[in-house]
N, C-alpha and C. Protein backbone atom coordinates (compact mmCIF):
# COMPACT_ATOMS: atom_id res chain seq x y z
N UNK A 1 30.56 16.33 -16.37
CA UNK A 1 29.41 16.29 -17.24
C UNK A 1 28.41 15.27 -16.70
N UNK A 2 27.12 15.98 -16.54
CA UNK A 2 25.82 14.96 -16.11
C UNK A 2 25.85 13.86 -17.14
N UNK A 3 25.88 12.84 -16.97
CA UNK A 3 25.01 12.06 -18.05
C UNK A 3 24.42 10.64 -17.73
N UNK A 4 22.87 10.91 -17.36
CA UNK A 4 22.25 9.67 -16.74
C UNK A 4 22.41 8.51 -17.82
N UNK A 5 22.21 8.61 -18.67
CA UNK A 5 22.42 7.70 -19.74
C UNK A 5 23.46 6.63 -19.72
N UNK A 6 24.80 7.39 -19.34
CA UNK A 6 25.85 6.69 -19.08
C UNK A 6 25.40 5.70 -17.93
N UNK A 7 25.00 6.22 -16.86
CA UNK A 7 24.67 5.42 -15.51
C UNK A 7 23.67 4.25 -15.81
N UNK A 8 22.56 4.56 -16.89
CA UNK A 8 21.91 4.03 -16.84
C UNK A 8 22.57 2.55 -17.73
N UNK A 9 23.32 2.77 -18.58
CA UNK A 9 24.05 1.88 -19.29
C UNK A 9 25.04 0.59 -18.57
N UNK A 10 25.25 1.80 -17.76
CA UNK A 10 26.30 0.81 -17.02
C UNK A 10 25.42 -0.26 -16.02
N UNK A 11 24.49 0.25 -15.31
CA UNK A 11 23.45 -0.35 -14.58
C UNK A 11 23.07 -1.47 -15.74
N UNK A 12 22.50 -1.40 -17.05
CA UNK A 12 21.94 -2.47 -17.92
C UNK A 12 23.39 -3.62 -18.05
N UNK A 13 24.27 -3.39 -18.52
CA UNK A 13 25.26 -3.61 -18.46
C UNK A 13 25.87 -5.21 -17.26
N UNK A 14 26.15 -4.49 -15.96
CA UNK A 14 25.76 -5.16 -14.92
C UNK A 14 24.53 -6.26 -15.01
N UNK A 15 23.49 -5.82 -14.86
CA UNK A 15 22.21 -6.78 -15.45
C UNK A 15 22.38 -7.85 -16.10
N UNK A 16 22.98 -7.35 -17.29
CA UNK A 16 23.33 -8.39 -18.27
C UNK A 16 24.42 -9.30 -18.27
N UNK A 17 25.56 -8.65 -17.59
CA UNK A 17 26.77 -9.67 -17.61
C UNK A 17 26.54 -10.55 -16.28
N UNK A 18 25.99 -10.46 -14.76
CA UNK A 18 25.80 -10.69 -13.67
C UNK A 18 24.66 -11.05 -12.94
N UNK A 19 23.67 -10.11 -13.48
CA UNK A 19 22.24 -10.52 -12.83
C UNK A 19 21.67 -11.27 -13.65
N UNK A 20 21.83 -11.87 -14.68
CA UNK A 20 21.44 -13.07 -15.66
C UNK A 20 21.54 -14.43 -15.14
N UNK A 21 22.67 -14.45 -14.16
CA UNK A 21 23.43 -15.67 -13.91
C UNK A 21 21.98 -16.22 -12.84
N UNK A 22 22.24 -17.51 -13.00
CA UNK A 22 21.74 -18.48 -12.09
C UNK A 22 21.73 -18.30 -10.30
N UNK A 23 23.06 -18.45 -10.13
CA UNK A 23 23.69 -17.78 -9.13
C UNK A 23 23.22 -16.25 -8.20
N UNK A 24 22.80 -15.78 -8.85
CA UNK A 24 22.60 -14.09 -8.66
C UNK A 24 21.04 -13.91 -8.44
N UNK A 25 21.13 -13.73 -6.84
CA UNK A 25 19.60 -13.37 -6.68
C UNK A 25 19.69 -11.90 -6.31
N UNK A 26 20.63 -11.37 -6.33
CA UNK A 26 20.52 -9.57 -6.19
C UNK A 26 21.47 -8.90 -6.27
N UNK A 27 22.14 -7.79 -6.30
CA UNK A 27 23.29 -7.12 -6.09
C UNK A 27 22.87 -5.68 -5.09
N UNK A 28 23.74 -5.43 -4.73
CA UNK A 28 23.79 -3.94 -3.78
C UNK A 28 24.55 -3.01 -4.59
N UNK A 29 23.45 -2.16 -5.40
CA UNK A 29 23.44 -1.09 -5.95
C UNK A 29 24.20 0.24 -4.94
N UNK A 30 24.37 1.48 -5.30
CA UNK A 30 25.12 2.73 -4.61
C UNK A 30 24.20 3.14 -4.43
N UNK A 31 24.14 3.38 -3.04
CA UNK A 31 23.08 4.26 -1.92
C UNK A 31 21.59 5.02 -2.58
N UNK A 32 20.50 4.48 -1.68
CA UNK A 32 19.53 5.28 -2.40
C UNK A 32 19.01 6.12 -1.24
N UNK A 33 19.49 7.15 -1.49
CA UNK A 33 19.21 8.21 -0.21
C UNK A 33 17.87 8.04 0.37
N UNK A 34 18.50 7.75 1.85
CA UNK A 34 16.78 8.04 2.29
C UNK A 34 16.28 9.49 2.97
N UNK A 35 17.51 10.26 3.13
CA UNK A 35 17.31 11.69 3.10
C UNK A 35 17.59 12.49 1.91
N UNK A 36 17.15 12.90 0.85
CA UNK A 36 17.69 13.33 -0.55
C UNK A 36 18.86 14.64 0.11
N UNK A 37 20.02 14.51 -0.78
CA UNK A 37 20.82 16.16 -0.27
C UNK A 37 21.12 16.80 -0.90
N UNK A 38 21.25 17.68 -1.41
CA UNK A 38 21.14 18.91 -2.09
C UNK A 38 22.05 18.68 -3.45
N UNK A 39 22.80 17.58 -3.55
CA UNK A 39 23.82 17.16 -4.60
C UNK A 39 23.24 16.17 -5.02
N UNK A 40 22.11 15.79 -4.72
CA UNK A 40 21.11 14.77 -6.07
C UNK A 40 21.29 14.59 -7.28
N UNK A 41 21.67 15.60 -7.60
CA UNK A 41 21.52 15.85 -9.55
C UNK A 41 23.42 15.24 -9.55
N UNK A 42 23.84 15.36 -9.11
CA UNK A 42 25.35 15.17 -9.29
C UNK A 42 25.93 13.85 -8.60
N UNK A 43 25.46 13.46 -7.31
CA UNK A 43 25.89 11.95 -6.55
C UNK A 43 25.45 10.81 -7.76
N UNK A 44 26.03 9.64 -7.09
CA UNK A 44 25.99 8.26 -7.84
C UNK A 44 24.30 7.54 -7.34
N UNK A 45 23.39 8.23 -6.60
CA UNK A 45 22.62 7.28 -6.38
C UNK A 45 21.63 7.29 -7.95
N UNK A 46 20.61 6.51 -8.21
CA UNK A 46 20.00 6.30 -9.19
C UNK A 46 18.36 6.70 -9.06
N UNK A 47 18.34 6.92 -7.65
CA UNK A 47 16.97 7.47 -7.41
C UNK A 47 16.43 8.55 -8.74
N UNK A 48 15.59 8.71 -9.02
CA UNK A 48 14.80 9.63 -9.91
C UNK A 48 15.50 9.83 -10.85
N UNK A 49 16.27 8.67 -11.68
CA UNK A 49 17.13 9.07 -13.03
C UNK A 49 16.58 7.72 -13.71
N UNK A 50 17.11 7.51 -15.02
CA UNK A 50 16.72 6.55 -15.90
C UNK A 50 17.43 4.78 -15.26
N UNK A 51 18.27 4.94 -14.38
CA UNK A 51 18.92 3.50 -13.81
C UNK A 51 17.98 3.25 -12.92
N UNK A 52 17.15 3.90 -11.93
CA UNK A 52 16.18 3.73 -11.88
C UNK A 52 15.42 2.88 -11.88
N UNK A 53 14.75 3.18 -13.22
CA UNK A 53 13.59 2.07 -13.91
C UNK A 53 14.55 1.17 -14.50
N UNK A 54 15.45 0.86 -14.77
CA UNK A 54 16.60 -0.15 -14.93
C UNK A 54 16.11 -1.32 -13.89
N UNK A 55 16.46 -0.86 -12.97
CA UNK A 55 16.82 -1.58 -11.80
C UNK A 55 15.24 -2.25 -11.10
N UNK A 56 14.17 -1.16 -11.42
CA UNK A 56 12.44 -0.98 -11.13
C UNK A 56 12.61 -2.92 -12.16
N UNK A 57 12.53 -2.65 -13.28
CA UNK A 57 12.59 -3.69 -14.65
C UNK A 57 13.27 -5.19 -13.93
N UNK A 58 14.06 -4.85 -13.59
CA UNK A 58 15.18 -6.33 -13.04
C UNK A 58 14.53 -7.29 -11.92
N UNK A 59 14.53 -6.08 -10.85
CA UNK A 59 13.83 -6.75 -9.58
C UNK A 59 12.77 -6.88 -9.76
N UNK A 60 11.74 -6.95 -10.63
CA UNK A 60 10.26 -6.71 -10.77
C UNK A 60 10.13 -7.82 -11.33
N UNK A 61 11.30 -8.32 -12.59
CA UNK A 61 11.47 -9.51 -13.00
C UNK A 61 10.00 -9.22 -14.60
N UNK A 62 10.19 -8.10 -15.12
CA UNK A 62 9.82 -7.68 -15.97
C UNK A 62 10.46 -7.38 -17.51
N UNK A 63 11.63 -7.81 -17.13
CA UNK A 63 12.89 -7.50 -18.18
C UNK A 63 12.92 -6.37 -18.56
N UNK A 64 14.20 -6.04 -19.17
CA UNK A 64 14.82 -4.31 -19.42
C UNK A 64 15.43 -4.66 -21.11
């Protein structure tokens, strides 16, 4: 079952327990294709889904 929501949760999640810290100037997220492949809608990357702008929010230093 698709469910960006979930991904995107877990991504906020992370954020919050880890990228809050003092300590933590970044993490290495799961692959953001730089060739898209035909299993987009189904792989772990976050490109063009709601974790996404999660992640857009964090590093931007805009809060989520």
């Amino acid at each position: 079952v698709i469910d960006y929501n979930v991904q995107e949760f877990y991504y906020r999640v992370m954020i919050d327990a880890i990228g809050r810290q003092s300590w933590c100037a970044g993490m290495f997220w799961w692959h953001w294709e730089s060739i898209p492949s035909a299993n987009v809608v189904t792989n772990y990357t976050p490109e063009d889904k709601p974790a996404a702008q999660t992640l857009h929010a964090w590093y931007s230093d805009i809060g989520i």
